[in-house]
Structures are given as C-alpha cells and as structure tokens.
Protein backbone atom coordinates (compact mmCIF):
# COMPACT_ATOMS: atom_id res chain seq x y z
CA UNK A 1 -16.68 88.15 45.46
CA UNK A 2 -14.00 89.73 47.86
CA UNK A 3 -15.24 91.37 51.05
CA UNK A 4 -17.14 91.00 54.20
CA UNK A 5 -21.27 90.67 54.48
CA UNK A 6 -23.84 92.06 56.71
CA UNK A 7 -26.72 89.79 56.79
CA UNK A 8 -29.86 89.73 59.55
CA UNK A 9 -30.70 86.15 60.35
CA UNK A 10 -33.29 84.09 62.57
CA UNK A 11 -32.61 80.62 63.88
CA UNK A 12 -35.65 78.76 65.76
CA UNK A 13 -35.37 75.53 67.33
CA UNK A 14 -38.87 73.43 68.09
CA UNK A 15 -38.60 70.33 70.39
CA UNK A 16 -39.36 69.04 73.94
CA UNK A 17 -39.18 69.85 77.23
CA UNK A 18 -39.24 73.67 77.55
CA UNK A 19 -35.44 73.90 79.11
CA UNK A 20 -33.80 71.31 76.27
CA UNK A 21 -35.06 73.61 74.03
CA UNK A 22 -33.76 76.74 75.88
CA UNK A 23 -30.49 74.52 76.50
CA UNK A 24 -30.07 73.88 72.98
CA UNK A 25 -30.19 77.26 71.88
CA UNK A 26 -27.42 78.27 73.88
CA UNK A 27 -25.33 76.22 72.90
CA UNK A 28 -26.03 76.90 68.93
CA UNK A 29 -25.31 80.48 70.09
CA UNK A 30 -22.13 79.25 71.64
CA UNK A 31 -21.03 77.78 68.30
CA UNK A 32 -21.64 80.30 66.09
CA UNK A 33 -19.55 82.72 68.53
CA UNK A 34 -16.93 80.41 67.80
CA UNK A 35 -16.76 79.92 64.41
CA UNK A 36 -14.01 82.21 62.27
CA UNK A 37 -15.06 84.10 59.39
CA UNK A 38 -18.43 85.19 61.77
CA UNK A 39 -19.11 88.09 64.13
CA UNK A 40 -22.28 88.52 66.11
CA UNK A 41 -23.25 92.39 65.67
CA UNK A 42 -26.47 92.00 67.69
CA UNK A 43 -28.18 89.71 69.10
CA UNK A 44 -31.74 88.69 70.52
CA UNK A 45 -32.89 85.44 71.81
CA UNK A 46 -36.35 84.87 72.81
CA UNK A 47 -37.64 82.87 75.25
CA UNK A 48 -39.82 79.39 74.52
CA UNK A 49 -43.10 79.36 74.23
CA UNK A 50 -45.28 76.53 74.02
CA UNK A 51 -46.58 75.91 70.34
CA UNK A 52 -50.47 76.22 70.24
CA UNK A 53 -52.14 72.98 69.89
CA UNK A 54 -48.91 71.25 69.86
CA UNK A 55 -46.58 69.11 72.47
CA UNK A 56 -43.71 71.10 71.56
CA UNK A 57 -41.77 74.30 72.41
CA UNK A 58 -40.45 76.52 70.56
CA UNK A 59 -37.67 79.77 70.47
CA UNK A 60 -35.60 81.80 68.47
CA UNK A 61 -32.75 84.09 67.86
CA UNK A 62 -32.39 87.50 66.00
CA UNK A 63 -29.23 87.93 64.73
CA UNK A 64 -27.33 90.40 63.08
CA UNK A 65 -23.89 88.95 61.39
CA UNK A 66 -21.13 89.98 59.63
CA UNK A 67 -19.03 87.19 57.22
CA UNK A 68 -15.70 87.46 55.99
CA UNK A 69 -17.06 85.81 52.57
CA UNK A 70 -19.73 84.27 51.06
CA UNK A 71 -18.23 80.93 51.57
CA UNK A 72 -18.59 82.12 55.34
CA UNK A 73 -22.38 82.48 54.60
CA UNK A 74 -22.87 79.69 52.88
CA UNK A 75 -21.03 77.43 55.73
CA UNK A 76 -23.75 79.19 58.52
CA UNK A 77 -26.76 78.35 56.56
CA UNK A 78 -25.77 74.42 56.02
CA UNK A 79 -24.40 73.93 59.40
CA UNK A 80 -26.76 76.28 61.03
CA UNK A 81 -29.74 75.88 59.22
CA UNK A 82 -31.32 79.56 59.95
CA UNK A 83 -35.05 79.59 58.82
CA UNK A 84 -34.25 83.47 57.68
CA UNK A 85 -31.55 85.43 56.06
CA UNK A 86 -31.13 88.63 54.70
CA UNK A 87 -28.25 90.24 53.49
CA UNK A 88 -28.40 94.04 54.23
CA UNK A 89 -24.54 95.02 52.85
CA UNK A 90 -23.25 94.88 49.94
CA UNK A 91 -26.68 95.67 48.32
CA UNK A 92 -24.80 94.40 44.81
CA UNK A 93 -22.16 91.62 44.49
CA UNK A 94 -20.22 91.53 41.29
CA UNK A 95 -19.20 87.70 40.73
CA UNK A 96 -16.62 85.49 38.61
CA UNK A 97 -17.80 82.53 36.78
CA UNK A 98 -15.47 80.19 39.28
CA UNK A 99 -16.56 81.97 42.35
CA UNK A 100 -20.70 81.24 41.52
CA UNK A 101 -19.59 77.53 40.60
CA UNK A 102 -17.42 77.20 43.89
CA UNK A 103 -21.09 78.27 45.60
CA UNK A 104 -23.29 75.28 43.48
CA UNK A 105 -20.46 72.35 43.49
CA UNK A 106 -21.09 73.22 47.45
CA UNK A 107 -24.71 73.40 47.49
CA UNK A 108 -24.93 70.12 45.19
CA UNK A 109 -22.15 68.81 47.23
CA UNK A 110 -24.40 69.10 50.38
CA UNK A 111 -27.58 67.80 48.73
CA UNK A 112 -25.94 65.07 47.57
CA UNK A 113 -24.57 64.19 51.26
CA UNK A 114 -28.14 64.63 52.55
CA UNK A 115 -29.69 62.50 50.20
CA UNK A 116 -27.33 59.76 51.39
CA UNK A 117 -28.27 60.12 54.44
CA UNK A 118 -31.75 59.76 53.95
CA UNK A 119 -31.35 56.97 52.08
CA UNK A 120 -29.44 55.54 54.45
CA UNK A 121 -32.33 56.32 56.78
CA UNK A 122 -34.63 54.53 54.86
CA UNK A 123 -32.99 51.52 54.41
CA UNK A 124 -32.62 50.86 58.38
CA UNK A 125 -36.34 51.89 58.74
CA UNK A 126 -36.70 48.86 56.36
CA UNK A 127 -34.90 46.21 58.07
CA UNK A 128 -36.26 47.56 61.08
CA UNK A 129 -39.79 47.41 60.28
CA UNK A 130 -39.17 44.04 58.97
CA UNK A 131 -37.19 42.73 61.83
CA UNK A 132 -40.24 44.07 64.31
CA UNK A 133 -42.67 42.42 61.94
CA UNK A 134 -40.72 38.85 62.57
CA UNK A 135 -40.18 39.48 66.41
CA UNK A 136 -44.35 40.17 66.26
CA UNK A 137 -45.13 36.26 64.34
CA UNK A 138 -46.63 33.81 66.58
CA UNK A 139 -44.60 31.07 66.94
C-alpha cells in the first residue's frame, strides 16, 4: 500500500516518582518528533496522576499522526508501544500479497526477538536465584 496514514494514538507511561514519569514522557515525545516518515498533527499530554490504590504514577499522550507508510506505522507501534491506535484515513487499503508478508515477517521478526529476550531473562533470574540461594547456606 502506497500513501500516507492518519491514525489517532495514545501512549501512557506508569512508573515512579511523579516527575520521572513526567520526564520520561517528554522525552518519548521528543523521539517521535524526530523520527522520519512521522508528523505530529496534534497533540495532548496529560499530566500524572497518582494510580488509585497503587505506588505508581501514571500519564499519557493524545496524539494525532500522520505516516508516510505502513511500514512507518508499524515501526511506531514496536518502538513506541502506544496502548491505542486508530487509523482514521484511508478508511480502505488495497494490499499486494508481498506488501502484507513484508508486515508479518516483521511482526514475527519482532516476536521472535522478544522471546529471546525473555528467555534470556529467565535464564539470569536462574543463576541468580541460585547464586543468592548459595550466598544464603550456612557455612
């Protein structure tokens, strides 16, 4: 598919203290504005708020963004990770068979690369968990 994108998008962050949180979504906002292949139509951001019940804060952006492509789209939502998207133009998308298998070999590509790293993840917590149980023996 040939042609730029409209989409509508939210990105939250969630963590700890109130101003890292506010910090960090600056700078993803920063990021994004310079990426190619991305233009920020609008945008909202939202102060933090603490989350009820919770020792964590939390904010988010409203965005509206246009893409040069879909690969453009599909780059913000792995590197980005926005908890929302909608695409508001085109409303239909006429495909090729090699353009929709460009989009899976990436999105099997990146679950592949995640998976790796979890696994990676959970092999230190291993050796850690067994190196704290040794350190905890009495001698």
């Amino acid at each position: 598919m040939k042609g730029k994108l409209k989409v509508k998008s939210i990105i939250e962050i969630i963590g700890t203290p109130q101003k890292f949180v506010e910090e960090a979504m600056l700078v993803v906002l920063a990021k994004l504005k310079q990426r190619s292949g991305i233009s920020i139509l609008k945008q909202q951001k939202f102060e933090a708020k603490k989350m009820e019940g919770k020792p964590f804060w939390s904010t988010f952006s409203e965005l509206e963004l246009e893409f040069a492509n879909v690969d453009d789209l599909l780059d913000y939502c792995f590197d980005f990770l926005p908890s929302s998207i909608e695409i508001i133009d085109p409303v239909d998308f006429h495909f090729q068979n090699f353009e929709v298998n460009n989009i899976f070999n990436d999105i099997v590509a990146k679950l592949h690369e995640y998976h790796m790293h979890l696994k990676n993840l959970e092999a230190e917590n291993i050796i850690l968990k067994r190196e704290t149980a040794k350190m905890s023996e009495p001698k």
